[in-house]
Protein backbone atom coordinates (compact mmCIF):
# COMPACT_ATOMS: atom_id res chain seq x y z
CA UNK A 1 -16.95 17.88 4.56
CA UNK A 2 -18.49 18.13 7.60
CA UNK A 3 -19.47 14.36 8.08
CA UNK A 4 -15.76 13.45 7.32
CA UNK A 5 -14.64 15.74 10.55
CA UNK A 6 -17.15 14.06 12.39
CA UNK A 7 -15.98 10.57 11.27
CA UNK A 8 -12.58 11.30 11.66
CA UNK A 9 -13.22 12.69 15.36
CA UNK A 10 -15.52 9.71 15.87
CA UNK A 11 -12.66 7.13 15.02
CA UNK A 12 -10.25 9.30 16.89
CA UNK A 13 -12.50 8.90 20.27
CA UNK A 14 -14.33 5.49 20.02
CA UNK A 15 -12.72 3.35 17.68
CA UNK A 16 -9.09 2.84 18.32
CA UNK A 17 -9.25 -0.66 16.37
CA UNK A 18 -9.95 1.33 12.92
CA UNK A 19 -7.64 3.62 14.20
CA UNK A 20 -4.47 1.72 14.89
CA UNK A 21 -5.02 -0.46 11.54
CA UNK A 22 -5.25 3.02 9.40
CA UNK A 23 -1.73 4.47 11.30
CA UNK A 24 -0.24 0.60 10.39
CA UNK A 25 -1.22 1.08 6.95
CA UNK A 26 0.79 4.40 6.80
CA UNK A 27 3.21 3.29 7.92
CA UNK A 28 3.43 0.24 6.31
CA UNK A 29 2.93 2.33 3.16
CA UNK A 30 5.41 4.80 3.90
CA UNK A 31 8.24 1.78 4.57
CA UNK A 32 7.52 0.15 0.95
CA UNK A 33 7.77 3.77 -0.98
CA UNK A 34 11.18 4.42 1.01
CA UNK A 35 12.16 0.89 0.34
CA UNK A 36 11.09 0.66 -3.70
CA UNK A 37 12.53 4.23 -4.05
CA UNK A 38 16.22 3.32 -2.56
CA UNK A 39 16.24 0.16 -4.43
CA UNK A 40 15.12 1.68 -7.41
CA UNK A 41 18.34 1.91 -9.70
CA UNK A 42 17.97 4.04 -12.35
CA UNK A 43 21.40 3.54 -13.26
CA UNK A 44 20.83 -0.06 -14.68
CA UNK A 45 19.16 -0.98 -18.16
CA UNK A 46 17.68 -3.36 -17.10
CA UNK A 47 15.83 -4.54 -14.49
CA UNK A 48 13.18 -7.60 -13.90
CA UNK A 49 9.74 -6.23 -13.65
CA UNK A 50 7.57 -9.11 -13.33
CA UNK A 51 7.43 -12.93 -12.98
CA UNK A 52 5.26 -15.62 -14.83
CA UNK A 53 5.18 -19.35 -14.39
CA UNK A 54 5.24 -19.88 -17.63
CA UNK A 55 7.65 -17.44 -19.09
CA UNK A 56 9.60 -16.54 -16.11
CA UNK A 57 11.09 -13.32 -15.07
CA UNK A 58 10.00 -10.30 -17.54
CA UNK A 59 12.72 -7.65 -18.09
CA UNK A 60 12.29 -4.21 -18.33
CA UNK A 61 13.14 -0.98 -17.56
CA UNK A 62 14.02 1.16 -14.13
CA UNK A 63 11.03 3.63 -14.84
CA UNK A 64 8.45 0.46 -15.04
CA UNK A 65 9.60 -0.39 -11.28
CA UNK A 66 7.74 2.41 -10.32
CA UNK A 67 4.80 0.99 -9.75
CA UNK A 68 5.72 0.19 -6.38
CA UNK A 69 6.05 3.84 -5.21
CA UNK A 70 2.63 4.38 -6.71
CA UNK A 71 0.94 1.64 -4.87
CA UNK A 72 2.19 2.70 -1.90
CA UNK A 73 0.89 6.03 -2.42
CA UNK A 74 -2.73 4.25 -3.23
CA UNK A 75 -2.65 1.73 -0.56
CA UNK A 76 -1.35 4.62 2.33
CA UNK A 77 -3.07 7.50 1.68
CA UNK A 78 -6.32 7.09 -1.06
CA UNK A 79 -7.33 3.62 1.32
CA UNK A 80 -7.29 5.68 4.45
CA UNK A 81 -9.71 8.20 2.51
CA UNK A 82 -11.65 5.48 1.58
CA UNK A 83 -11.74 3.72 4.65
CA UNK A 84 -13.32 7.09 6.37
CA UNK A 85 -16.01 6.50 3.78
CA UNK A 86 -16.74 2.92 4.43
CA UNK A 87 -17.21 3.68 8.15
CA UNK A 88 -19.76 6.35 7.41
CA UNK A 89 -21.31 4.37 5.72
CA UNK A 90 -20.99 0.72 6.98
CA UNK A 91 -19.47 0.88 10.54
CA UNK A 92 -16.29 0.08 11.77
CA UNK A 93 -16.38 -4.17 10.92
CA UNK A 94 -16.32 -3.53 7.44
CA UNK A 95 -13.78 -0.44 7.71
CA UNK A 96 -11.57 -3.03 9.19
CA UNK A 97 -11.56 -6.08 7.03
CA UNK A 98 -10.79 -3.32 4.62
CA UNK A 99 -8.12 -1.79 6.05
CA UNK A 100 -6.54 -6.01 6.60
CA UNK A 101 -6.60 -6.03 2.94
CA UNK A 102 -5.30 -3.15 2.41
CA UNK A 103 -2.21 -3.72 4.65
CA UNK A 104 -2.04 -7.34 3.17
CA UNK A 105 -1.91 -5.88 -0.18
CA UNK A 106 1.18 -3.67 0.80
CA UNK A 107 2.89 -6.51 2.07
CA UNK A 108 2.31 -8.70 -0.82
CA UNK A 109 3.87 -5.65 -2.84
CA UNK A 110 7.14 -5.49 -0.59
CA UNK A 111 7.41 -9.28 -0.61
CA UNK A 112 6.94 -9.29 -4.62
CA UNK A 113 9.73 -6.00 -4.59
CA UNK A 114 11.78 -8.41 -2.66
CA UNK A 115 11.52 -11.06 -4.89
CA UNK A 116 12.56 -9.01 -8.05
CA UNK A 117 15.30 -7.65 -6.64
CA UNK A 118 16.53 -10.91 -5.54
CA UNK A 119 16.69 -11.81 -9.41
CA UNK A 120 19.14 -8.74 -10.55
C-alpha cells in the first residue's frame, strides 16, 4: 500500500504525461457509461447486440447491452489501477502505451454503441 501512495504522488509531481492520459481515460470512461446507460432502453424487446459479416446484426435483449456500462467501468477505473502497477514496475513509457490502448479501446466501444443503435 505504501508503494502505490508513493506512485501515485510520484505521477502526481513528475509525470504529468501518465497523468493527463489516466484523467482522459476517466473521463472518457465516465462519457460511454452515461451514454450506454441513457440509450439503454429497457422498454424495447429487442434490441441488436452485435454485428457479424457473415450473419449480420444479432438481436437480443436490453439486459445483454449492458456490457457497455461494464466496460466502461473496466476500462475507467480497474486500467487506472493497473496502470499504477505498470509504472512501478516498468516506468512511465509503458504506463502510457497502455493507457493509449486503453482509451482506444473505450472509443472503439462508443463507436461500436453508436453503430448498434443506429440499427434499431
Amino acid at each position: 500500500m505504501d508503494t502505490f501512495k508513493a506512485d501515485i504522488t510520484k505521477i502526481y509531481q513528475t509525470e504529468r504525461g501518465v497523468l493527463l492520459l489516466m484523467i482522459l481515460n476517466i473521463l472518457a470512461s465516465i462519457f460511454l457509461i452515461v451514454f450506454s446507460l441513457i440509450n439503454l432502453n429497457p422498454s424495447s424487446a429487442v434490441v441488436k447486440i452485435g454485428y457479424g459479416d457473415i450473419g449480420g446484426y444479432r438481436d437480443g435483449s436490453w439486459f445483454d447491452m449492458l456490457t457497455f456500462p461494464i466496460l466502461a467501468f473496466i476500462f475507467g477505473i480497474l486500467h487506472n489501477l493497473i496502470a499504477i502497477r505498470i509504472f512501478h514496475k516498468r516506468g512511465s513509457g509503458m504506463t502510457k502505451f497502455f493507457l493509449l490502448a486503453t482509451t482506444l479501446l473505450i472509443v472503439g466501444a462508443f463507436l461500436v454503441l453508436i453503430r448498434l443503435l443506429g440499427e434499431r
